[in-house]
Protein backbone atom coordinates (compact mmCIF):
# COMPACT_ATOMS: atom_id res chain seq x y z
CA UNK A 1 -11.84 57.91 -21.53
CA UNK A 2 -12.33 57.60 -17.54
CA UNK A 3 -13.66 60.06 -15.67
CA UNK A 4 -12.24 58.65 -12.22
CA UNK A 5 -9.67 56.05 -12.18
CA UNK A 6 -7.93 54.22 -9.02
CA UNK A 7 -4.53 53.51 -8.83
CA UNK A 8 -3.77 51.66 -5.89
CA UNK A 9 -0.17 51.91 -4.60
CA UNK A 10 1.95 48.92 -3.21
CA UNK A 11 4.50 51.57 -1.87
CA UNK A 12 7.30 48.46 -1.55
CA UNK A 13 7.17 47.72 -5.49
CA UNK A 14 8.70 49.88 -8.26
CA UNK A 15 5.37 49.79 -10.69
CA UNK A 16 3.71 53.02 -9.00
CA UNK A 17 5.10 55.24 -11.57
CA UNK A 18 4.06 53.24 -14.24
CA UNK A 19 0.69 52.66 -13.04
CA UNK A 20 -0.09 56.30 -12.41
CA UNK A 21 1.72 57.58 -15.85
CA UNK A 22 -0.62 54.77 -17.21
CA UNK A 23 -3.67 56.51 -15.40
CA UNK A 24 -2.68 60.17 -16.71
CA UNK A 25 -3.02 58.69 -20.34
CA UNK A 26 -6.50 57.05 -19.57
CA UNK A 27 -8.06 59.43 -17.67
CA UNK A 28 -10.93 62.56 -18.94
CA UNK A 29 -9.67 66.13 -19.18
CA UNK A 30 -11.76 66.99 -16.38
CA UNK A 31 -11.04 63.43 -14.44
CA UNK A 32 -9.63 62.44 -11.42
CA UNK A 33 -7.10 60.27 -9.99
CA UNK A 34 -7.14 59.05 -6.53
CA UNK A 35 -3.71 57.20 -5.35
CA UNK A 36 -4.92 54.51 -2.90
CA UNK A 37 -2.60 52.29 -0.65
CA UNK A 38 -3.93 50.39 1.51
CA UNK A 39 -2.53 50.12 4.67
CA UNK A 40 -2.76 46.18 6.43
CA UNK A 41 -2.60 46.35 10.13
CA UNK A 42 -1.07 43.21 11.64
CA UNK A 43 -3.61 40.47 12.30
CA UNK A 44 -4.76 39.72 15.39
CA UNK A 45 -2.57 36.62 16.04
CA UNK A 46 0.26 39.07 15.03
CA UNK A 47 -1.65 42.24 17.00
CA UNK A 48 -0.93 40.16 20.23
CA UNK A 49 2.67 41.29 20.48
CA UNK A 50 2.98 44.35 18.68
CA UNK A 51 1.81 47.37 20.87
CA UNK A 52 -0.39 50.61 19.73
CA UNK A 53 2.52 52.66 18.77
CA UNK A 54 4.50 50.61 16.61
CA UNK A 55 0.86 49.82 14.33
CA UNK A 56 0.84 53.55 14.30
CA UNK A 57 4.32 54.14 13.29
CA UNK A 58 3.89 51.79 10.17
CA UNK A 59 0.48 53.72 9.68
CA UNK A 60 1.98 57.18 9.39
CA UNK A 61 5.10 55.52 7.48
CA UNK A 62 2.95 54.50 5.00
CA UNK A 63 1.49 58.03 4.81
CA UNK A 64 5.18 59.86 4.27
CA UNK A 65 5.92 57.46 1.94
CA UNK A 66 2.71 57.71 -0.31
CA UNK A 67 3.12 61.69 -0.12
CA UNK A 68 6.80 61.52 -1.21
CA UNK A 69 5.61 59.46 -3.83
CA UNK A 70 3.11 61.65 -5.20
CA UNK A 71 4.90 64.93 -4.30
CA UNK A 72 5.31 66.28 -8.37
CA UNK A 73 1.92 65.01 -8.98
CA UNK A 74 -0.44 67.83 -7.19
CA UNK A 75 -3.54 66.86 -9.46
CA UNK A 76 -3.47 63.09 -8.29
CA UNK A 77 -5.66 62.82 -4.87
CA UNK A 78 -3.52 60.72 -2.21
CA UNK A 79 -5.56 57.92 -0.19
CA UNK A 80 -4.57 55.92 2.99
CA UNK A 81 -6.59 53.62 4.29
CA UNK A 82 -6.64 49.90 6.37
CA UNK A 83 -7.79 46.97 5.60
CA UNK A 84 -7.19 43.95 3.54
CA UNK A 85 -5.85 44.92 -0.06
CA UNK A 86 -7.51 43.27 -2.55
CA UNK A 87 -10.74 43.80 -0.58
CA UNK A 88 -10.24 47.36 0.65
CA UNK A 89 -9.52 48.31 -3.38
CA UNK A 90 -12.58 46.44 -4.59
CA UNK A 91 -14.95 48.50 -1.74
CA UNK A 92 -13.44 51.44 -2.36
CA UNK A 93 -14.01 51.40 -6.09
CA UNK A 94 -17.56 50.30 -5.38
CA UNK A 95 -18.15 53.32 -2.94
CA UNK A 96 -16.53 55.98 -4.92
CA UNK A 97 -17.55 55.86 -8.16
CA UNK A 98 -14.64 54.71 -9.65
CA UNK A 99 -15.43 53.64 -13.53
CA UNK A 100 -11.39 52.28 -13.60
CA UNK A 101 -8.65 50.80 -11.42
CA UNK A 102 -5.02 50.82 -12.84
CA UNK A 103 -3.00 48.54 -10.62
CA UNK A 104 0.46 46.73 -11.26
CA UNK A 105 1.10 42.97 -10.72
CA UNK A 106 4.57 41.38 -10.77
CA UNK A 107 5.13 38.14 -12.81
CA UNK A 108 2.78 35.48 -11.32
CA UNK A 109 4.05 32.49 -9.84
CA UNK A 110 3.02 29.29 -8.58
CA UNK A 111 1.43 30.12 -5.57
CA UNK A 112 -0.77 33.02 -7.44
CA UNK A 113 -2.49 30.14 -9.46
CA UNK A 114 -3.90 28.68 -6.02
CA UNK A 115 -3.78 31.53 -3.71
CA UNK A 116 -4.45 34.23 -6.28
CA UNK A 117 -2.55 37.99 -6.29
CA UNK A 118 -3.84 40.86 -4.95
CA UNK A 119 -4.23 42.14 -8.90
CA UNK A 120 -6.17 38.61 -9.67
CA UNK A 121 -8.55 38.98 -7.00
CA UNK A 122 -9.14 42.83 -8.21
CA UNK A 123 -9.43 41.66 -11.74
CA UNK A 124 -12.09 38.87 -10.83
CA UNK A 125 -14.36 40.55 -8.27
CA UNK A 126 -14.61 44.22 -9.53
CA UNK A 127 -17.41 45.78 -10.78
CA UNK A 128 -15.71 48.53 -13.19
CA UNK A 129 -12.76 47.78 -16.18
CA UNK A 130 -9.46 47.14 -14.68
CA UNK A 131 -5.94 47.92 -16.41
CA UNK A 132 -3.24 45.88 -15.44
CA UNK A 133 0.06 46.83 -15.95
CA UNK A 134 2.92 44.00 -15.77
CA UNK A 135 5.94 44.59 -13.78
CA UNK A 136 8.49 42.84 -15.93
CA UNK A 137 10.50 41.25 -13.37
């Protein structure tokens, strides 16, 4: 169906595996997958009092944990990047010819119908189809 499908990876929730078994069902014979997480440095209110190494600690953290996450899937393309989520997965969709982003979203609350989740702001503001698969806690 897809010849290049996103999955971006929130490596603190349990959907990953869902969302990328999802992705091997949607995608071409001769697609690709890309496995993005997006990394968010602390803001600069926050950047204030936390010093160089300890960003860059949580930066390669990030990295070890996306790799062990993808370590039986060789075919899937690992991404790490910074930057704001729901922004950073919308750009990098735009910029890399991405025709689909499969992305998990845990049940909505309140504050997601006035703030909006990360998956809500994807769904809205990107330019290609978007499967969303429900975390069902």
């Amino acid at each position: 169906m897809y010849k290049k499908i996103l999955v971006p990876m929130a490596l603190d929730h349990d959907v990953s595996h869902q969302t990328l078994e999802l992705a091997q069902t949607l995608i071409d014979a001769d697609g690709e997958i890309v496995a993005l997480h997006v990394h968010e440095a602390p803001q600069d209110s926050v950047r204030a009092y936390v010093d160089e190494d300890t960003i860059q600690a949580g930066y390669d953290s990030a990295k070890t944990r996306l790799a062990e996450k993808l370590v039986n899937l060789p075919t899937i393309t690992p991404v790490l990047i910074t930057g704001h989520s729901a922004r950073s997965i919308i750009d990098y969709a735009d910029g890399h010819e991405i025709d689909c982003i499969v992305m998990g979203s845990h049940k909505p609350g309140l504050s997601d119908y006035f703030l909006g989740s990360t998956a809500a702001r994807v769904v809205r503001h990107a330019r290609c189809s978007v499967h969303v698969q429900r975390n069902p806690d």
